[in-house]
Protein backbone atom coordinates (compact mmCIF):
# COMPACT_ATOMS: atom_id res chain seq x y z
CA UNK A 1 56.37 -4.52 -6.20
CA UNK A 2 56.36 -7.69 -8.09
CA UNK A 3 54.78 -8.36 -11.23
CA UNK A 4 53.06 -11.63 -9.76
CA UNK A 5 51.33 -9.32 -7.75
CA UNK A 6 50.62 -6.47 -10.46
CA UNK A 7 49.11 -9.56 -12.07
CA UNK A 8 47.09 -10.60 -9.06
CA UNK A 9 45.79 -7.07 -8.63
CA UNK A 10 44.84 -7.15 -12.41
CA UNK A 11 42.97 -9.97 -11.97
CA UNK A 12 40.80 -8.99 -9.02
CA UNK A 13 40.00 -5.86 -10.67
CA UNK A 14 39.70 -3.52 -8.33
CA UNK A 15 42.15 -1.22 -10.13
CA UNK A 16 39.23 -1.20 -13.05
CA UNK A 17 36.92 0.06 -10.39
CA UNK A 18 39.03 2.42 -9.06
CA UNK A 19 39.46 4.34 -12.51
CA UNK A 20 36.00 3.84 -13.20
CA UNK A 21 35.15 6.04 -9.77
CA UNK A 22 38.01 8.45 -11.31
CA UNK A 23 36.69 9.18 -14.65
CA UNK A 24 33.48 9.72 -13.42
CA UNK A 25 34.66 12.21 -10.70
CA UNK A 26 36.00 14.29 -13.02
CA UNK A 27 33.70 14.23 -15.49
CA UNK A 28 31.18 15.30 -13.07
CA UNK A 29 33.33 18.06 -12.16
CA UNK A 30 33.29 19.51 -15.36
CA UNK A 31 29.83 18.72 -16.50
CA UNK A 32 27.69 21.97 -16.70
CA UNK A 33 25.95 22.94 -13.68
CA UNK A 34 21.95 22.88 -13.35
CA UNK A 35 20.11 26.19 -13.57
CA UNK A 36 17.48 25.16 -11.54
CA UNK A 37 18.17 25.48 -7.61
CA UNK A 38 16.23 24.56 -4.50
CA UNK A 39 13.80 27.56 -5.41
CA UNK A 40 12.42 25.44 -8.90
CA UNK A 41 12.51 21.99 -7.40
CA UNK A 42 9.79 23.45 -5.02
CA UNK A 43 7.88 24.97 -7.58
CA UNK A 44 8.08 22.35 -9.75
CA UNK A 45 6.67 19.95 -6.75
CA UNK A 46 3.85 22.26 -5.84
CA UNK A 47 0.32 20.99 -6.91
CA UNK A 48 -1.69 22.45 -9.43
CA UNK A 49 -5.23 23.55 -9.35
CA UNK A 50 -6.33 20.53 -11.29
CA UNK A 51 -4.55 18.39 -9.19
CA UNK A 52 -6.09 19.46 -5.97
CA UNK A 53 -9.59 19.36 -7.69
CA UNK A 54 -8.59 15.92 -8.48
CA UNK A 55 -7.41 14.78 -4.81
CA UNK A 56 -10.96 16.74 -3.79
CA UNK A 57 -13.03 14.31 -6.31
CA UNK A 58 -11.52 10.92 -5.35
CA UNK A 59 -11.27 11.63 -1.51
CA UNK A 60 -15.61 12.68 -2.12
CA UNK A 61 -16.09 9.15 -3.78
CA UNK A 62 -13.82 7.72 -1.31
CA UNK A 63 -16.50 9.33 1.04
CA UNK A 64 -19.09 7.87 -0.50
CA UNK A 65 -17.77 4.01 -0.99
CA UNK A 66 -17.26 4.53 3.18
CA UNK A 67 -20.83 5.39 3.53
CA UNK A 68 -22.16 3.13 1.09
CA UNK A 69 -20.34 0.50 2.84
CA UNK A 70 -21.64 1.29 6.72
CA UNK A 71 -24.95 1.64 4.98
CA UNK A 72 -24.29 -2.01 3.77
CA UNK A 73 -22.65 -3.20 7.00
CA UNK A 74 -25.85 -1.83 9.09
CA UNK A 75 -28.09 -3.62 6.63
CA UNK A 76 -26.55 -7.12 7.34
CA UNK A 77 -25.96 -6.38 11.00
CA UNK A 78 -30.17 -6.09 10.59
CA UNK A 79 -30.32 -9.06 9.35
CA UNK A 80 -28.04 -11.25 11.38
CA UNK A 81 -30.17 -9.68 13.72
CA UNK A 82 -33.26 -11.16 12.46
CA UNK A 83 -31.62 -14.34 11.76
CA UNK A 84 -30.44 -14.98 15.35
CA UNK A 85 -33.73 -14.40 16.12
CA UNK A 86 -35.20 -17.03 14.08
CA UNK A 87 -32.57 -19.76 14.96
CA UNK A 88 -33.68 -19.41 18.57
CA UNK A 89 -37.11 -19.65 17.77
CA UNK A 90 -36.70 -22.77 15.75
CA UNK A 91 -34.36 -23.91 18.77
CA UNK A 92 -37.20 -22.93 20.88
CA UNK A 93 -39.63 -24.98 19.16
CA UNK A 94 -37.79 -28.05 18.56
CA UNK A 95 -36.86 -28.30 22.60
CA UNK A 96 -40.78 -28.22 22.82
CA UNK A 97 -41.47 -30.92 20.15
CA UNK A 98 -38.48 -33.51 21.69
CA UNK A 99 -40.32 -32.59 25.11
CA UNK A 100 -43.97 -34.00 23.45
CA UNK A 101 -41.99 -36.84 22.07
CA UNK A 102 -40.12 -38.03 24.78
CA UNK A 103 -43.82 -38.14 26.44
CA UNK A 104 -45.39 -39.56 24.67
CA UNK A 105 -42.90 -42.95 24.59
């Protein structure tokens, strides 16, 4: 091998990243091991009491904004309602009044 291309290898630096990945292999090899297997991941992941009574709360005033909201949502369906109503009335009325104008030119 030459040295032009030790240099060019140097200077790319892959070699730097290959130790890197080295060191850290076998550092992790020799690293103490974890007492806590599958068994205490799960039990450290499984909800509390107060946690569940929490979840129960919000999902009851999430409950509640829903039906507060249909409640709302009926009450302006009512009263598009009663505004559609209106317009054609008024429409209703003005085709009568540009009928009693037109007669009387």
């Amino acid at each position: 091998m030459s040295l032009d291309a030790v240099f060019e290898m140097l200077a790319n630096g892959w070699p730097l990243a290959l130790a890197g990945f080295l060191l850290g292999a076998l550092t992790g090899a020799f690293l103490p091991r974890s007492e806590n297997g599958p068994e205490a991941t799960i039990k450290r992941m499984a909800p509390d009491g107060d946690g569940l009574a929490a979840l129960a709360s919000e999902l009851a005033t999430a409950k509640e904004l829903l039906d507060a909201e249909e409640a709302e949502t009926g009450e302006m369906a009512e009263n598009l309602k009663d505004l559609d109503h209106a317009i054609k009335r008024a429409n209703g009325r003005l085709k009568l009044i540009m009928k009693a104008v037109k007669r009387a030119k």
